[in-house]
N, C-alpha and C. Protein backbone atom coordinates (compact mmCIF):
# COMPACT_ATOMS: atom_id res chain seq x y z
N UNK A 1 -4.94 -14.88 4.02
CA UNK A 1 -5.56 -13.90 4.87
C UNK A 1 -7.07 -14.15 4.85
N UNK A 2 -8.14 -13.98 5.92
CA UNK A 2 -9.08 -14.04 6.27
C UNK A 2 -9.58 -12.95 5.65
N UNK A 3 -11.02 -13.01 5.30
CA UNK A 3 -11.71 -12.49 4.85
C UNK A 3 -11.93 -10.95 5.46
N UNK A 4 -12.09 -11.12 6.36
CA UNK A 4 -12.00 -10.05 7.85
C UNK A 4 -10.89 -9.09 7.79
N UNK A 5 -9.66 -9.54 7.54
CA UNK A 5 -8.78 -9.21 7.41
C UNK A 5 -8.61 -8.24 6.54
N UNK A 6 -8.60 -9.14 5.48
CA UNK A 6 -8.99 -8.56 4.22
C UNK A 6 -9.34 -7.01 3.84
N UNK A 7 -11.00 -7.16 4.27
CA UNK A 7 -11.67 -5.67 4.02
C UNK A 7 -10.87 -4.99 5.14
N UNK A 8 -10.57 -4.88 6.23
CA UNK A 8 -9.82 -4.19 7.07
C UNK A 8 -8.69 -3.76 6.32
N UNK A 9 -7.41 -4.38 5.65
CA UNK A 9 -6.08 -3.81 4.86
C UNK A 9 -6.93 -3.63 3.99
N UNK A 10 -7.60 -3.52 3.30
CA UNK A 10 -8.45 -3.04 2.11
C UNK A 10 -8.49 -1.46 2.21
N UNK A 11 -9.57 -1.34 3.40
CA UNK A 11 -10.02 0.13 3.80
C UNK A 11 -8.46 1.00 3.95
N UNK A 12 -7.50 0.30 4.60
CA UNK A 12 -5.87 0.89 5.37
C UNK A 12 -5.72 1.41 4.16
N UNK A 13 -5.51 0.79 3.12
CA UNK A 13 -4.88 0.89 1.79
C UNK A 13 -5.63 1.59 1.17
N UNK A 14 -6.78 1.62 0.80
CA UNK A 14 -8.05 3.03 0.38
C UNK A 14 -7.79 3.98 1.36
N UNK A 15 -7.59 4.29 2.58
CA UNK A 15 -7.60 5.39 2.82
C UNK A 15 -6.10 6.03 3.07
N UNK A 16 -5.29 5.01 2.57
CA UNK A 16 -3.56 5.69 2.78
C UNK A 16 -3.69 5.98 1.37
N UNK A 17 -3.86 5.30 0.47
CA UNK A 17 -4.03 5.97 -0.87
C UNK A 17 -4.29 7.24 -1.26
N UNK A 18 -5.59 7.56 -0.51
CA UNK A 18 -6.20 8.88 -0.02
C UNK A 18 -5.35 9.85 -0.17
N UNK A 19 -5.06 9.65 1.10
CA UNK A 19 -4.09 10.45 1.60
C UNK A 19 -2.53 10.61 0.84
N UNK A 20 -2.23 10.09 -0.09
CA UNK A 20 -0.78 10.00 -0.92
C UNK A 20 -1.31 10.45 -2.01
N UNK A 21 -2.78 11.01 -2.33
CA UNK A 21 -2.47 11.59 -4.20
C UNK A 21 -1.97 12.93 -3.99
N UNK A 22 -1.17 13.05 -4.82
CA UNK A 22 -0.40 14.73 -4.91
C UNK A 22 0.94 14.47 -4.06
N UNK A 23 1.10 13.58 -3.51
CA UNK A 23 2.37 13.97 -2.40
C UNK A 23 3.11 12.63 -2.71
N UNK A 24 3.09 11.94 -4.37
CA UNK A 24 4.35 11.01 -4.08
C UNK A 24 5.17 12.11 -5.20
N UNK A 25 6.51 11.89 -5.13
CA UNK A 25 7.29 12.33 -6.10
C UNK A 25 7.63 12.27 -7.44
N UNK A 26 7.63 13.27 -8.41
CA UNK A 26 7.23 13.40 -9.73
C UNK A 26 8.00 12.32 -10.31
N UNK A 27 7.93 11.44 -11.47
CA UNK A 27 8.68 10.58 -11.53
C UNK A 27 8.05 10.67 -13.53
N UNK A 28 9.32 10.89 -14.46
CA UNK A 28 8.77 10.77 -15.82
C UNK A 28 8.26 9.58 -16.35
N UNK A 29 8.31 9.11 -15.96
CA UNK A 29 7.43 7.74 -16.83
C UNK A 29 5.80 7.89 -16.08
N UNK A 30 5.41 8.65 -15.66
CA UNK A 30 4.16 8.97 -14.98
C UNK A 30 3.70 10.81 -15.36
N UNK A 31 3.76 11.19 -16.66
CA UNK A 31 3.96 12.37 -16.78
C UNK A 31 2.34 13.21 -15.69
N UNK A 32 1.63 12.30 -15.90
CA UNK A 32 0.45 12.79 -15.47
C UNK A 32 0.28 12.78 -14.42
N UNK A 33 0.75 12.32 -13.41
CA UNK A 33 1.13 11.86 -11.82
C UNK A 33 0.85 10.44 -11.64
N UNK A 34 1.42 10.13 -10.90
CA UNK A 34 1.47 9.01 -9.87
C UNK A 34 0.16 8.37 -8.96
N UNK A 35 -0.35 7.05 -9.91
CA UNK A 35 -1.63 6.60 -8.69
C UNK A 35 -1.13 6.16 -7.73
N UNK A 36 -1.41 6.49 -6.46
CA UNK A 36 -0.85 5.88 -5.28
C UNK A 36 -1.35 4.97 -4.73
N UNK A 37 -2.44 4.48 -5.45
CA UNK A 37 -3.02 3.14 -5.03
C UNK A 37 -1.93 1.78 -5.82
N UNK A 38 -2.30 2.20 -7.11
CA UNK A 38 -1.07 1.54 -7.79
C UNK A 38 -0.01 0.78 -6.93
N UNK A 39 0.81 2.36 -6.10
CA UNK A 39 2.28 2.38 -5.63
C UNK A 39 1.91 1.62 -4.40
N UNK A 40 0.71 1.99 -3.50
CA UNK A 40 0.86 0.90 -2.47
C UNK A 40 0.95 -0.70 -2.84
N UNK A 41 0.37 -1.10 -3.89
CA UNK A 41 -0.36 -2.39 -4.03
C UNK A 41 1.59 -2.83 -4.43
N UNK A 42 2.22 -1.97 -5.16
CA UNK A 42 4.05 -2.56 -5.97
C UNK A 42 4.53 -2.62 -4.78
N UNK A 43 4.57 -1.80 -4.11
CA UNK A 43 5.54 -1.74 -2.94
C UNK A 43 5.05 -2.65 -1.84
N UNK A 44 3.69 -3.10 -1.69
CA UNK A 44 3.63 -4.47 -1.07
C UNK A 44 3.84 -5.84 -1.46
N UNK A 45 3.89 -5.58 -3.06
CA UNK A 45 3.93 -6.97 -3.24
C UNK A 45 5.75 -6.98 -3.51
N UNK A 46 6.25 -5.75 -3.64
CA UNK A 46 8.01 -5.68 -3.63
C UNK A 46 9.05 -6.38 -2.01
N UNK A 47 7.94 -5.63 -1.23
CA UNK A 47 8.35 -5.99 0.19
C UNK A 47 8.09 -7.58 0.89
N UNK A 48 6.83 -7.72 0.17
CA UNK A 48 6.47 -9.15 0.75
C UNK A 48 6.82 -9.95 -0.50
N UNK A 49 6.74 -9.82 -1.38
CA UNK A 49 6.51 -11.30 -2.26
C UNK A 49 5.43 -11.58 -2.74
N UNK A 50 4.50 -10.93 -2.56
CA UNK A 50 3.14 -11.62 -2.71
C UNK A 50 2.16 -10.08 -2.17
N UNK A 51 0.57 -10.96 -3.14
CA UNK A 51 -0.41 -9.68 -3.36
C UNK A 51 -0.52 -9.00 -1.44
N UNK A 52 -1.14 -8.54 -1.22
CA UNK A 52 -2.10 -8.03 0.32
C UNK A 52 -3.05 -9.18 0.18
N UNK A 53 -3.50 -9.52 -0.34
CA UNK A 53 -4.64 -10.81 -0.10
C UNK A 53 -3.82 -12.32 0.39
N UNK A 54 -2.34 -12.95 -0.03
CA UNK A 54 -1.97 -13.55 0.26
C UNK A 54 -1.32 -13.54 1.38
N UNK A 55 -0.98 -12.55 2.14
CA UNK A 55 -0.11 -12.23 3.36
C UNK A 55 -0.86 -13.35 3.85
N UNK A 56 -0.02 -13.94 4.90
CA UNK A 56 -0.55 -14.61 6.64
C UNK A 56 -1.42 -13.74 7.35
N UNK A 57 -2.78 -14.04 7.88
CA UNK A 57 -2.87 -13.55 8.62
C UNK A 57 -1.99 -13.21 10.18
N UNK A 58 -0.86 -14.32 10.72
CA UNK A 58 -0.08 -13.76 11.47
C UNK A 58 0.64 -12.57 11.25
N UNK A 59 0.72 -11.92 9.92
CA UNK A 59 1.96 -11.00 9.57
C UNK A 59 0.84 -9.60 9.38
N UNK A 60 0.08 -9.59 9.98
CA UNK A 60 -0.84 -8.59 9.53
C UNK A 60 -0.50 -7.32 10.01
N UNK A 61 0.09 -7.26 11.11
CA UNK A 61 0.17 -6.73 11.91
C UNK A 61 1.57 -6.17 11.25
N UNK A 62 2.64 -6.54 10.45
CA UNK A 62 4.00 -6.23 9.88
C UNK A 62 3.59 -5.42 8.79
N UNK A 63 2.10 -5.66 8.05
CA UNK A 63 1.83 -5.14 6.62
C UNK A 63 1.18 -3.89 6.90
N UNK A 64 0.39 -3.57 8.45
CA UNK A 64 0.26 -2.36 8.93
C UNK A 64 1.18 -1.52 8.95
N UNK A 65 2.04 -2.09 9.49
CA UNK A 65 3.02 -0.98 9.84
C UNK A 65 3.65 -0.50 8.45
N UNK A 66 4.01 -1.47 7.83
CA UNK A 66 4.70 -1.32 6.43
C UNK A 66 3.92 0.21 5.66
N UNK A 67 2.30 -0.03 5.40
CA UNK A 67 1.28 0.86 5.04
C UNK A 67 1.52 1.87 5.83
N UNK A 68 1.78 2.03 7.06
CA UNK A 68 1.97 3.63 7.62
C UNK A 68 3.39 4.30 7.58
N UNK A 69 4.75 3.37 7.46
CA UNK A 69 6.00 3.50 7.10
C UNK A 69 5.78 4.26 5.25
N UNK A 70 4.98 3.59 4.41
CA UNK A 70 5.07 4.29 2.89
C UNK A 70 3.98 5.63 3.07
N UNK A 71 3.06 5.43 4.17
CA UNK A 71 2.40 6.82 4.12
C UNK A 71 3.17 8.06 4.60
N UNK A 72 4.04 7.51 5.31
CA UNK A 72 5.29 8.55 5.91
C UNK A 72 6.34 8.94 5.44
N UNK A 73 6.42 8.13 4.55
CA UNK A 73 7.63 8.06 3.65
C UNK A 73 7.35 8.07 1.98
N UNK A 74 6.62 8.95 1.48
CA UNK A 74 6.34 8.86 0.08
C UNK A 74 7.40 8.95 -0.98
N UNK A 75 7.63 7.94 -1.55
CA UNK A 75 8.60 7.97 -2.29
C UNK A 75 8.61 7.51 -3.77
């Protein structure tokens, strides 16, 4: 991924993060709550294979959507 790119899913992911503290689901091995920055960064690299910095830039556009599918779907 391009540099460009980059800080752009950077910011997506800082500000879906944002928006997910308090609202993922209580889970005990997290007695204190859940970082949801954390959970975005597992669940992208669960879905893809690989960090947000390695994606294709062709697939950028799949890792958006993915980021607004887990903001909708906190789990």
């Amino acid at each position: 991924m391009n540099e460009e790119n980059r800080k752009k899913i950077w910011n997506i992911i800082r500000e879906t993060g944002d928006d997910l503290k308090g609202k993922l689901p209580h889970h005990p091995s997290h007695p204190n709550g859940r970082n949801p920055y954390a959970h975005l960064f597992l669940e992208i690299k669960n879905h893809f294979g690989m960090t947000y910095k390695a994606i294709p830039d062709d697939r950028i556009l799949e890792l958006k959507e993915f980021i607004q599918f887990i903001k909708n779907n906190p789990r």
